[in-house]
PDB file of N, CA and C in Angstrom:
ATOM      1  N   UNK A   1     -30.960  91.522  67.398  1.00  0.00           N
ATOM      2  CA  UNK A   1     -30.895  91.691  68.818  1.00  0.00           C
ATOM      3  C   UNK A   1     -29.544  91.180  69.301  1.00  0.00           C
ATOM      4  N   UNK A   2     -29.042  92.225  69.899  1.00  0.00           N
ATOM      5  CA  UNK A   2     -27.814  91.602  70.253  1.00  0.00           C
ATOM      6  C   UNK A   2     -27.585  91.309  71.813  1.00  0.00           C
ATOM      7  N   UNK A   3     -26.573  90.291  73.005  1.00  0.00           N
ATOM      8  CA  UNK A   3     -26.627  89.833  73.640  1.00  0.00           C
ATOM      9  C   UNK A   3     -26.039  91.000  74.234  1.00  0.00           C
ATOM     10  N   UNK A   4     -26.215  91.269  75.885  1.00  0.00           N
ATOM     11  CA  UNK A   4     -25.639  92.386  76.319  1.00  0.00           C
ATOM     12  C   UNK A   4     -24.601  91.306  77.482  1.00  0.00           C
ATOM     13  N   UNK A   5     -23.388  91.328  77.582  1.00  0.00           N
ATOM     14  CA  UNK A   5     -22.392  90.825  78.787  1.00  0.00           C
ATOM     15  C   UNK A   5     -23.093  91.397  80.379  1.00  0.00           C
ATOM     16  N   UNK A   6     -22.953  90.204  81.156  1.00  0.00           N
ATOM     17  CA  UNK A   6     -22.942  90.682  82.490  1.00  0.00           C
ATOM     18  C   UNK A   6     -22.218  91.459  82.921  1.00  0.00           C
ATOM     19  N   UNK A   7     -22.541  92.355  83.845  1.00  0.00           N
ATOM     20  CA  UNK A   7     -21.477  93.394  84.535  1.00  0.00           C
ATOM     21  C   UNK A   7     -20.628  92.409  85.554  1.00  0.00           C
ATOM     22  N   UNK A   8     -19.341  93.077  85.323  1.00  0.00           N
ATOM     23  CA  UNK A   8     -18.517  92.761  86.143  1.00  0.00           C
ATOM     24  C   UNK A   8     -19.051  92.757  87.916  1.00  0.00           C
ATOM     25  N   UNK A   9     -19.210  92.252  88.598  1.00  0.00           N
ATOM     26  CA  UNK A   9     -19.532  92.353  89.930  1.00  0.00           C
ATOM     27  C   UNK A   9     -18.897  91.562  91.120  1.00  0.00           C
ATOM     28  N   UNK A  10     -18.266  92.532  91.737  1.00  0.00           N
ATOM     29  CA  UNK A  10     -17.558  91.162  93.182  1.00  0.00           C
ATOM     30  C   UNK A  10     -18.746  90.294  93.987  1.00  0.00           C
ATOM     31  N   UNK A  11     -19.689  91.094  93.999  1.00  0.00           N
ATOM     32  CA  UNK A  11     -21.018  90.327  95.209  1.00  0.00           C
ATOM     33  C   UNK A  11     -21.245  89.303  94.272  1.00  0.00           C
ATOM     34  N   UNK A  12     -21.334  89.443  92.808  1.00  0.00           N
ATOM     35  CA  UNK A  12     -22.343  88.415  92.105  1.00  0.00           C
ATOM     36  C   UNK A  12     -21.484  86.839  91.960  1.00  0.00           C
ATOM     37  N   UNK A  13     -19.935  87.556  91.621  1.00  0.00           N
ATOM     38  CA  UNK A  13     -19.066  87.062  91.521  1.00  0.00           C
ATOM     39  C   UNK A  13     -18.912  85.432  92.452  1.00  0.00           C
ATOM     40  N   UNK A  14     -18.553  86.621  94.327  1.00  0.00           N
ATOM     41  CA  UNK A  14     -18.964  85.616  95.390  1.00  0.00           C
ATOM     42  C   UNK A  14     -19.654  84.962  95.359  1.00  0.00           C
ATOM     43  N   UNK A  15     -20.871  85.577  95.394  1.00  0.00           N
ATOM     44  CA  UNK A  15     -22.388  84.717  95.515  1.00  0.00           C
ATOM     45  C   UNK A  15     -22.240  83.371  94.607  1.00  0.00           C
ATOM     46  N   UNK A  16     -21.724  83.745  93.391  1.00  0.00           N
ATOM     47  CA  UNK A  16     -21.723  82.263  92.376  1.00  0.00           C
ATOM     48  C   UNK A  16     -20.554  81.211  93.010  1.00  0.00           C
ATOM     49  N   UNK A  17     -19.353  81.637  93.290  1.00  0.00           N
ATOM     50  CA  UNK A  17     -18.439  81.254  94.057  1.00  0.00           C
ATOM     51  C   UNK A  17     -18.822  80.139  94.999  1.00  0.00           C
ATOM     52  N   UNK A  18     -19.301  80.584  96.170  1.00  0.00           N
ATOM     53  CA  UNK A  18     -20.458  79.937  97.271  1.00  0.00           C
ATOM     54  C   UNK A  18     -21.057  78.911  96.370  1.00  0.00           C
ATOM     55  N   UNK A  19     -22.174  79.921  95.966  1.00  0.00           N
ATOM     56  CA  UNK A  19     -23.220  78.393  94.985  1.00  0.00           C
ATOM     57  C   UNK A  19     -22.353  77.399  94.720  1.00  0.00           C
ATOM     58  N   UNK A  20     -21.406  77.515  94.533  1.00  0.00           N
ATOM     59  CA  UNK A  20     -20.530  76.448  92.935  1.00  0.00           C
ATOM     60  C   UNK A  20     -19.994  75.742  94.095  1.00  0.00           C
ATOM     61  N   UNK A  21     -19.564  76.103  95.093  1.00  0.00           N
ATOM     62  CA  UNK A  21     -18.642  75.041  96.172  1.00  0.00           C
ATOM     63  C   UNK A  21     -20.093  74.197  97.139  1.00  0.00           C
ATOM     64  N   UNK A  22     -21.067  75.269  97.204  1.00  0.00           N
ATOM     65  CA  UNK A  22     -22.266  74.469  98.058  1.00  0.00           C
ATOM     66  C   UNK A  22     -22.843  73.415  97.014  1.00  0.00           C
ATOM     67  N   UNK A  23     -22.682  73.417  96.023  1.00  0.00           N
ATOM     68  CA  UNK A  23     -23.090  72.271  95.095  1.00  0.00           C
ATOM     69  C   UNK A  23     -22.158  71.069  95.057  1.00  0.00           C
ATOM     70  N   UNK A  24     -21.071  71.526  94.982  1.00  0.00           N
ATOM     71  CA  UNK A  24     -19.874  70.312  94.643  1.00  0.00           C
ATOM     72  C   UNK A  24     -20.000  69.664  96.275  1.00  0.00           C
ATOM     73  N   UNK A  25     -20.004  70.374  96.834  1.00  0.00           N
ATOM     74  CA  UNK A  25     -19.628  69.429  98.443  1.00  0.00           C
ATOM     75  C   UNK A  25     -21.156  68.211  98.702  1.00  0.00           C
ATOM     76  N   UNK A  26     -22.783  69.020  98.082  1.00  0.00           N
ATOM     77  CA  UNK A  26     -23.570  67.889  98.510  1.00  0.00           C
ATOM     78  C   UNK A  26     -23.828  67.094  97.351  1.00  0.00           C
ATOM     79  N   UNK A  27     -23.188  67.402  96.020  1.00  0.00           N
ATOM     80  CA  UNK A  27     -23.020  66.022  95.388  1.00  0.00           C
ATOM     81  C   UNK A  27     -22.182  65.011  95.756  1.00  0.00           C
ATOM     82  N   UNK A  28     -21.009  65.629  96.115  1.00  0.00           N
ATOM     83  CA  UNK A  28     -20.135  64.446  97.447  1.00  0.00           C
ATOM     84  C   UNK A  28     -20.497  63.730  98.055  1.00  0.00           C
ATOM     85  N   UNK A  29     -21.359  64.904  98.971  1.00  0.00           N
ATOM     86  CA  UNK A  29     -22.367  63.915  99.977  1.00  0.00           C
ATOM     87  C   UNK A  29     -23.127  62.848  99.434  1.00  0.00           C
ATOM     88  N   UNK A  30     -23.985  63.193  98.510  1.00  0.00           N
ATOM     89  CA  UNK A  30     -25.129  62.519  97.704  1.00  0.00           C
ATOM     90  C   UNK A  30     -24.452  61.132  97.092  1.00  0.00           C
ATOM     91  N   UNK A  31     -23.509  61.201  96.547  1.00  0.00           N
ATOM     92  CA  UNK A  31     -22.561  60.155  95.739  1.00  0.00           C
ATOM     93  C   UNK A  31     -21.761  59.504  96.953  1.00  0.00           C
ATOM     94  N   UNK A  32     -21.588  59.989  97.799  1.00  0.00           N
ATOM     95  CA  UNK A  32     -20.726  59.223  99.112  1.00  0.00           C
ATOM     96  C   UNK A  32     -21.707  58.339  99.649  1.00  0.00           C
ATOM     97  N   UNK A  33     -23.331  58.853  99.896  1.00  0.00           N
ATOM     98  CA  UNK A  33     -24.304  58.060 100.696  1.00  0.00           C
ATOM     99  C   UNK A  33     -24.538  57.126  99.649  1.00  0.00           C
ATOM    100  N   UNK A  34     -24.930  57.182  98.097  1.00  0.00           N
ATOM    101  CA  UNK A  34     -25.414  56.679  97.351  1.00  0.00           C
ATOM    102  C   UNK A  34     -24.872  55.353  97.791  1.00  0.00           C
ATOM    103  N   UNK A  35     -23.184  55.290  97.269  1.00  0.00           N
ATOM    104  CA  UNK A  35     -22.133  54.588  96.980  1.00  0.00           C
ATOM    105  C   UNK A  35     -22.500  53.493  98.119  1.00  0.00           C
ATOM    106  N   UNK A  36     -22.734  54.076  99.359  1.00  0.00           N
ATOM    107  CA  UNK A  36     -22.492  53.372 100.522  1.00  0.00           C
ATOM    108  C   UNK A  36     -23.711  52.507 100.881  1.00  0.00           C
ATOM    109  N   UNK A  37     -24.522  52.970 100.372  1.00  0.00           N
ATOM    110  CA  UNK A  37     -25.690  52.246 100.330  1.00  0.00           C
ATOM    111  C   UNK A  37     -26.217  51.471  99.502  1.00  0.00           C
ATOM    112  N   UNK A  38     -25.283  51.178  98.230  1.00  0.00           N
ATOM    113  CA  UNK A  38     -25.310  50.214  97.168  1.00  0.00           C
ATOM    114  C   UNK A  38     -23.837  49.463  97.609  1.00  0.00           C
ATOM    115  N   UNK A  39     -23.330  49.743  98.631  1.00  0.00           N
ATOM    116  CA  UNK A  39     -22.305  48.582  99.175  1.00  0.00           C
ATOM    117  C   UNK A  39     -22.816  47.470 100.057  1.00  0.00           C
ATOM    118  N   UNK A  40     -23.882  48.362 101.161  1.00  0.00           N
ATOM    119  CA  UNK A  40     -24.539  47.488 102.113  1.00  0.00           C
ATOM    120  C   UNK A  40     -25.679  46.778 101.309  1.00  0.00           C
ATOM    121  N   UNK A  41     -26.130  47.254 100.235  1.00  0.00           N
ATOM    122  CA  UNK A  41     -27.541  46.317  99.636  1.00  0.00           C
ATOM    123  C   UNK A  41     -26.611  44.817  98.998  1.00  0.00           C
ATOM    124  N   UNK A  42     -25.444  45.017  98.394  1.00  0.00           N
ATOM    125  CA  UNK A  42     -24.280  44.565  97.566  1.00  0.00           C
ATOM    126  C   UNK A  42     -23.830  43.107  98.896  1.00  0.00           C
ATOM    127  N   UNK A  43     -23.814  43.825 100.422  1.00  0.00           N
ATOM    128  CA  UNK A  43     -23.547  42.771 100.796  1.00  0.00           C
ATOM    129  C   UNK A  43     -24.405  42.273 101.612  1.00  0.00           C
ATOM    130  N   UNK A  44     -25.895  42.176 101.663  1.00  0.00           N
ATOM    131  CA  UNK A  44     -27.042  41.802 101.642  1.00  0.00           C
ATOM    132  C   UNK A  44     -27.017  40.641 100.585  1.00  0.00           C
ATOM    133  N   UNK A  45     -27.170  41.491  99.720  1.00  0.00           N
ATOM    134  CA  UNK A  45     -27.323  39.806  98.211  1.00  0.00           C
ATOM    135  C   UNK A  45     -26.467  38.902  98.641  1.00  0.00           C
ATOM    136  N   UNK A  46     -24.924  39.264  99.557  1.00  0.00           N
ATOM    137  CA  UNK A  46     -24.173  38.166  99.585  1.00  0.00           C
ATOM    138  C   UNK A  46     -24.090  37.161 100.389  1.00  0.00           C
ATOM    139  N   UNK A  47     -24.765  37.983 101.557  1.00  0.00           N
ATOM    140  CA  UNK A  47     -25.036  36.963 102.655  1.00  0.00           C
ATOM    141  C   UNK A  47     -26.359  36.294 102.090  1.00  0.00           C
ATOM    142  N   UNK A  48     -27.515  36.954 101.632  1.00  0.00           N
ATOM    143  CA  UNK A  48     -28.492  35.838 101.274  1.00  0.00           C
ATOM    144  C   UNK A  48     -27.988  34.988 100.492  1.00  0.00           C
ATOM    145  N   UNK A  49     -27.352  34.894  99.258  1.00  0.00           N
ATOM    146  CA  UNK A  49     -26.766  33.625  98.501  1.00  0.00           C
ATOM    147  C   UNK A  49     -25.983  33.001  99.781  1.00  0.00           C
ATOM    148  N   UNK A  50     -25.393  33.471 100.728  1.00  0.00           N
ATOM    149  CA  UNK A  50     -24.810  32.567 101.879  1.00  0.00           C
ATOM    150  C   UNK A  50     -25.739  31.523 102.193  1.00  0.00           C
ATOM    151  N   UNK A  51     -26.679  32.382 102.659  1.00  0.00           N
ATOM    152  CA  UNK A  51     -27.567  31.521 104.199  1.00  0.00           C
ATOM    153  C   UNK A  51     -28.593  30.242 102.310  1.00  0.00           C
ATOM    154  N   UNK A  52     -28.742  30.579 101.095  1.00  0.00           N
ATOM    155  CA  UNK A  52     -29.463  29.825 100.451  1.00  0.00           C
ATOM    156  C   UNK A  52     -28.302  28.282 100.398  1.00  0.00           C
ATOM    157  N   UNK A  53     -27.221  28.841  99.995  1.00  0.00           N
ATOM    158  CA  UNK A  53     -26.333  27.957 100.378  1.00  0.00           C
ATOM    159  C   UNK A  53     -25.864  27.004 101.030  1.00  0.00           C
ATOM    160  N   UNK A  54     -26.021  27.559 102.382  1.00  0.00           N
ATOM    161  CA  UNK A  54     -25.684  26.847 103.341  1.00  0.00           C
ATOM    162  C   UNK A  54     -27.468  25.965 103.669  1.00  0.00           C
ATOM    163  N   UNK A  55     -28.694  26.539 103.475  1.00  0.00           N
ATOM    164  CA  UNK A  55     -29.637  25.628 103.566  1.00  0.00           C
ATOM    165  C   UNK A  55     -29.517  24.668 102.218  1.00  0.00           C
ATOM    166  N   UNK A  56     -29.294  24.565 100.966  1.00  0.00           N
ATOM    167  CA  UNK A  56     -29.166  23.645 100.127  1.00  0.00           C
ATOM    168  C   UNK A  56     -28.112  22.761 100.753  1.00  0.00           C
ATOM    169  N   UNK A  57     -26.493  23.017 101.677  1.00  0.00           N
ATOM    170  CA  UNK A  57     -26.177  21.622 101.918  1.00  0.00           C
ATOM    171  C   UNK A  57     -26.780  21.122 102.910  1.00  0.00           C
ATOM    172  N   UNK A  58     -27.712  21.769 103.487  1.00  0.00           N
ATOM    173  CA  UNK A  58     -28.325  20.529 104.647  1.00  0.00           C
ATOM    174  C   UNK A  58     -29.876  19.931 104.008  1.00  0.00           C
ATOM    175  N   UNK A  59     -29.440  20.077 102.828  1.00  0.00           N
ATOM    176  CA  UNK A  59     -30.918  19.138 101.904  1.00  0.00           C
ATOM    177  C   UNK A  59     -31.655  20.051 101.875  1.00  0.00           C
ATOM    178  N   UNK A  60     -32.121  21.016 101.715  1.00  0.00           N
ATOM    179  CA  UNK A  60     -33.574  21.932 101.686  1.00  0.00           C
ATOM    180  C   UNK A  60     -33.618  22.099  99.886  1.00  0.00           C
ATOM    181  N   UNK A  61     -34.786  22.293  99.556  1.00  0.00           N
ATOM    182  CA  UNK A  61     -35.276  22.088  98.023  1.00  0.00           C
ATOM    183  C   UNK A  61     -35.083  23.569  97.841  1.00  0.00           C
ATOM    184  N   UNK A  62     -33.738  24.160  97.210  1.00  0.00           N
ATOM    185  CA  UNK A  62     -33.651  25.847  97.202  1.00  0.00           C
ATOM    186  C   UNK A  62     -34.719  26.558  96.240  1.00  0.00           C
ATOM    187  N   UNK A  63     -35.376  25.568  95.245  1.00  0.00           N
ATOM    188  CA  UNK A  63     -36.289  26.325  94.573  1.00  0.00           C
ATOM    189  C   UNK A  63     -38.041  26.430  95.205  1.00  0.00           C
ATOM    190  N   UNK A  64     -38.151  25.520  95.862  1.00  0.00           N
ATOM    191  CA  UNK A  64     -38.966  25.568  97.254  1.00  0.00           C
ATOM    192  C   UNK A  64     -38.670  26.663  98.037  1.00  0.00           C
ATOM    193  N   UNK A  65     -37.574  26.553  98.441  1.00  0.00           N
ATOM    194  CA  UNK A  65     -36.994  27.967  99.693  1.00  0.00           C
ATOM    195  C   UNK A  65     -37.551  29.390  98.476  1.00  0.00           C
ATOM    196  N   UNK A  66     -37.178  29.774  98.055  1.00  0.00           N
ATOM    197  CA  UNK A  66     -36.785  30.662  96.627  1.00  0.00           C
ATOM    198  C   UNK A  66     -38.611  30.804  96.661  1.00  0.00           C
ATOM    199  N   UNK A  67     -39.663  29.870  96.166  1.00  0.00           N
ATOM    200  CA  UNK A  67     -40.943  30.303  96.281  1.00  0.00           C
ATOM    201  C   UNK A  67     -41.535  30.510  97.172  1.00  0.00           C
ATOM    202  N   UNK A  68     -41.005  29.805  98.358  1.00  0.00           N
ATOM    203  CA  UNK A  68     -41.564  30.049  99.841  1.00  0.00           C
ATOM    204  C   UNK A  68     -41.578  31.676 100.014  1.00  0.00           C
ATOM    205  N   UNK A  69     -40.044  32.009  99.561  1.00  0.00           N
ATOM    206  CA  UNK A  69     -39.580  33.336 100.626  1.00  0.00           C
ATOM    207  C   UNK A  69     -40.767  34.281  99.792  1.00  0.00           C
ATOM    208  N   UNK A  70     -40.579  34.282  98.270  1.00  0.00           N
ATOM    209  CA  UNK A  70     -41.689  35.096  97.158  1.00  0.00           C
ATOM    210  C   UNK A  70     -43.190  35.162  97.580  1.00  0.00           C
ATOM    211  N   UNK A  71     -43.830  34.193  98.354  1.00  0.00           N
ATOM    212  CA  UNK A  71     -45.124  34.055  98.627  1.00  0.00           C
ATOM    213  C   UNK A  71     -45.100  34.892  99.670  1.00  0.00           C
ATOM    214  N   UNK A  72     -43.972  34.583 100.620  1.00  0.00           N
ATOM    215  CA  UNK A  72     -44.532  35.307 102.014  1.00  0.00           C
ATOM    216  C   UNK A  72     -44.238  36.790 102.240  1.00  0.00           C
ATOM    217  N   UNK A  73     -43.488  37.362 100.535  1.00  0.00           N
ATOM    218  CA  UNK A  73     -43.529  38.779 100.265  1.00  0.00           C
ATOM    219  C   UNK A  73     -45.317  39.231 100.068  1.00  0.00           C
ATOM    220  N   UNK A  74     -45.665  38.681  99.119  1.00  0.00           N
ATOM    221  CA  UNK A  74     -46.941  39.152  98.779  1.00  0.00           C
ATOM    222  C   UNK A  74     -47.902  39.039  99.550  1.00  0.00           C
ATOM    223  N   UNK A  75     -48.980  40.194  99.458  1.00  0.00           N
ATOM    224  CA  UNK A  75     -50.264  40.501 100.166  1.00  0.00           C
ATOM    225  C   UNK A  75     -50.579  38.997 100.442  1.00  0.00           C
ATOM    226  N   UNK A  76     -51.385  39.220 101.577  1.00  0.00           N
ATOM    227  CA  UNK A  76     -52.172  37.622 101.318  1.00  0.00           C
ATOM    228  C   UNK A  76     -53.596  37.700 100.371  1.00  0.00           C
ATOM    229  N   UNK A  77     -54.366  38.387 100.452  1.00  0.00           N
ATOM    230  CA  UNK A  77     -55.210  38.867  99.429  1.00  0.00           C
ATOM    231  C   UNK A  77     -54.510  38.315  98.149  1.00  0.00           C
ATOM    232  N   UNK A  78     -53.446  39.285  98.148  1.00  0.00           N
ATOM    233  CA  UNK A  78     -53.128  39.373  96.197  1.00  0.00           C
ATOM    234  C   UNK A  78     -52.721  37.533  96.346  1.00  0.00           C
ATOM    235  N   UNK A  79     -52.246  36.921  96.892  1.00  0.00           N
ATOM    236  CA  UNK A  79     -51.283  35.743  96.978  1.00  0.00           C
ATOM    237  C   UNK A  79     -52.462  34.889  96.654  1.00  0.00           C
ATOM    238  N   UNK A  80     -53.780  34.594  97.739  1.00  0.00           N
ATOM    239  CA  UNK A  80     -55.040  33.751  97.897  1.00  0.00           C
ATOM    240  C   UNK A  80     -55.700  34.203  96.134  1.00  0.00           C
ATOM    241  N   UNK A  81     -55.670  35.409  95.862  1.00  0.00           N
ATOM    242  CA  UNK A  81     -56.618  35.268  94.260  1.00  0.00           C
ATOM    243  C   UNK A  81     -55.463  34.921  93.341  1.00  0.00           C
ATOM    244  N   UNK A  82     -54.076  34.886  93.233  1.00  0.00           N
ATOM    245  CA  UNK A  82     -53.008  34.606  92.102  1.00  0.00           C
ATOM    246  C   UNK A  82     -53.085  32.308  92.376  1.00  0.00           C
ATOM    247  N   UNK A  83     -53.564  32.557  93.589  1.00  0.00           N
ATOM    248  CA  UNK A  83     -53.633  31.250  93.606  1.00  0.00           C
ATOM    249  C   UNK A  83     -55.133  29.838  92.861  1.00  0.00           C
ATOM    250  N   UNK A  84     -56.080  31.254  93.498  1.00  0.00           N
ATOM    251  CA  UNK A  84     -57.220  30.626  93.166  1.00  0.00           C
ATOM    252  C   UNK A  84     -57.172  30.795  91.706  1.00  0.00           C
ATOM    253  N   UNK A  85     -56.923  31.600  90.714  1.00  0.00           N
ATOM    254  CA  UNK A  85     -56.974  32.223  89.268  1.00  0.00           C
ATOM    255  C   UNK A  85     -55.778  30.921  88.907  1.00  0.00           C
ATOM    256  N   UNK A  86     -54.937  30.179  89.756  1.00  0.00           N
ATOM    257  CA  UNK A  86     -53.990  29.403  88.518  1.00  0.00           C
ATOM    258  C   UNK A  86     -54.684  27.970  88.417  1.00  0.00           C
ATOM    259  N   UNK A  87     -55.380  27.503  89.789  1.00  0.00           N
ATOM    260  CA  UNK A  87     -56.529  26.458  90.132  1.00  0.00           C
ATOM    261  C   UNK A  87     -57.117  26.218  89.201  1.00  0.00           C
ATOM    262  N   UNK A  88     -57.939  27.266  88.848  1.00  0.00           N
ATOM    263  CA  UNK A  88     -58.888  27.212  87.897  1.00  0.00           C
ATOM    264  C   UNK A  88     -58.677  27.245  86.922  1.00  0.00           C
ATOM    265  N   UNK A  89     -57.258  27.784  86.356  1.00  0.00           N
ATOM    266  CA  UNK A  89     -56.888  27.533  84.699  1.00  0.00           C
ATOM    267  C   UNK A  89     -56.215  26.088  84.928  1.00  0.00           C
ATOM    268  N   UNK A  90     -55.807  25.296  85.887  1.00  0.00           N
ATOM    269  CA  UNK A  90     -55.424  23.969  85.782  1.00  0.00           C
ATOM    270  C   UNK A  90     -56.936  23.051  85.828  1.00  0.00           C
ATOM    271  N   UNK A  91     -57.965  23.566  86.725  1.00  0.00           N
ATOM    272  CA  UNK A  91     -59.110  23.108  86.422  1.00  0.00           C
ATOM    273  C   UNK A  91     -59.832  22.673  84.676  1.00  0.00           C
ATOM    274  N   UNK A  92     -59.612  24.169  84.704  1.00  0.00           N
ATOM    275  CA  UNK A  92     -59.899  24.210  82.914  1.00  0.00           C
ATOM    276  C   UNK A  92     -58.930  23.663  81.829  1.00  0.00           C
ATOM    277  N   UNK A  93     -58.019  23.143  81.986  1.00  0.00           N
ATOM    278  CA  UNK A  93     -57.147  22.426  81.157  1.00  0.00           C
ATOM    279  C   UNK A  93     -57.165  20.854  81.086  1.00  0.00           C
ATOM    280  N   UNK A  94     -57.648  20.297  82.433  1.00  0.00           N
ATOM    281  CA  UNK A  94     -57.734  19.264  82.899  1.00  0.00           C
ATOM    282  C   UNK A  94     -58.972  18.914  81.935  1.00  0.00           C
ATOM    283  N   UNK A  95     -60.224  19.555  82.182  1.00  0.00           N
ATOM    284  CA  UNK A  95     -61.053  19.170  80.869  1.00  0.00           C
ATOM    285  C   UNK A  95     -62.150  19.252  81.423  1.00  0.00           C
TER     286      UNK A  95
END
């Protein structure tokens, strides 16, 4: 079986033309927003290491701060049974 060549064609030609530039311009886009939005997350992390910073020199226990902020991410549900479940394995170790 042999492969048959596309016909020469100006419409098909264009048409791919178009496609090929409408692709390159919204990967631009796509890679321009990406970029820009791993700059602002980038200086997020930096101000939080700021503000942890600046509460460690006025005495605050940063690994306290650091579990505080982690608890008050989680459900309270999920938080109240991860709590009661470690109780009870310190219960059970205790003897």
């Amino acid at each position: 079986m042999s492969v048959l060549p596309f016909k020469e064609d100006a419409d098909f030609e264009a048409h791919n033309s178009v496609a090929l530039k409408t692709t390159e311009v919204e990967l631009r886009e796509f890679v321009a927003d990406y970029e820009s939005h791993q700059s602002a997350i980038d200086d997020a992390r930096t101000d939080q290491k700021d503000l942890i910073t600046v509460m460690k020199a006025k005495g605050y226990d940063v690994k306290a701060l650091r579990e505080l902020l982690k608890r008050r991410k989680q459900d309270a549900g999920a938080r109240e049974e991860l709590e009661a479940t470690v109780q009870l394995y310190m219960d059970l170790l205790r003897g």
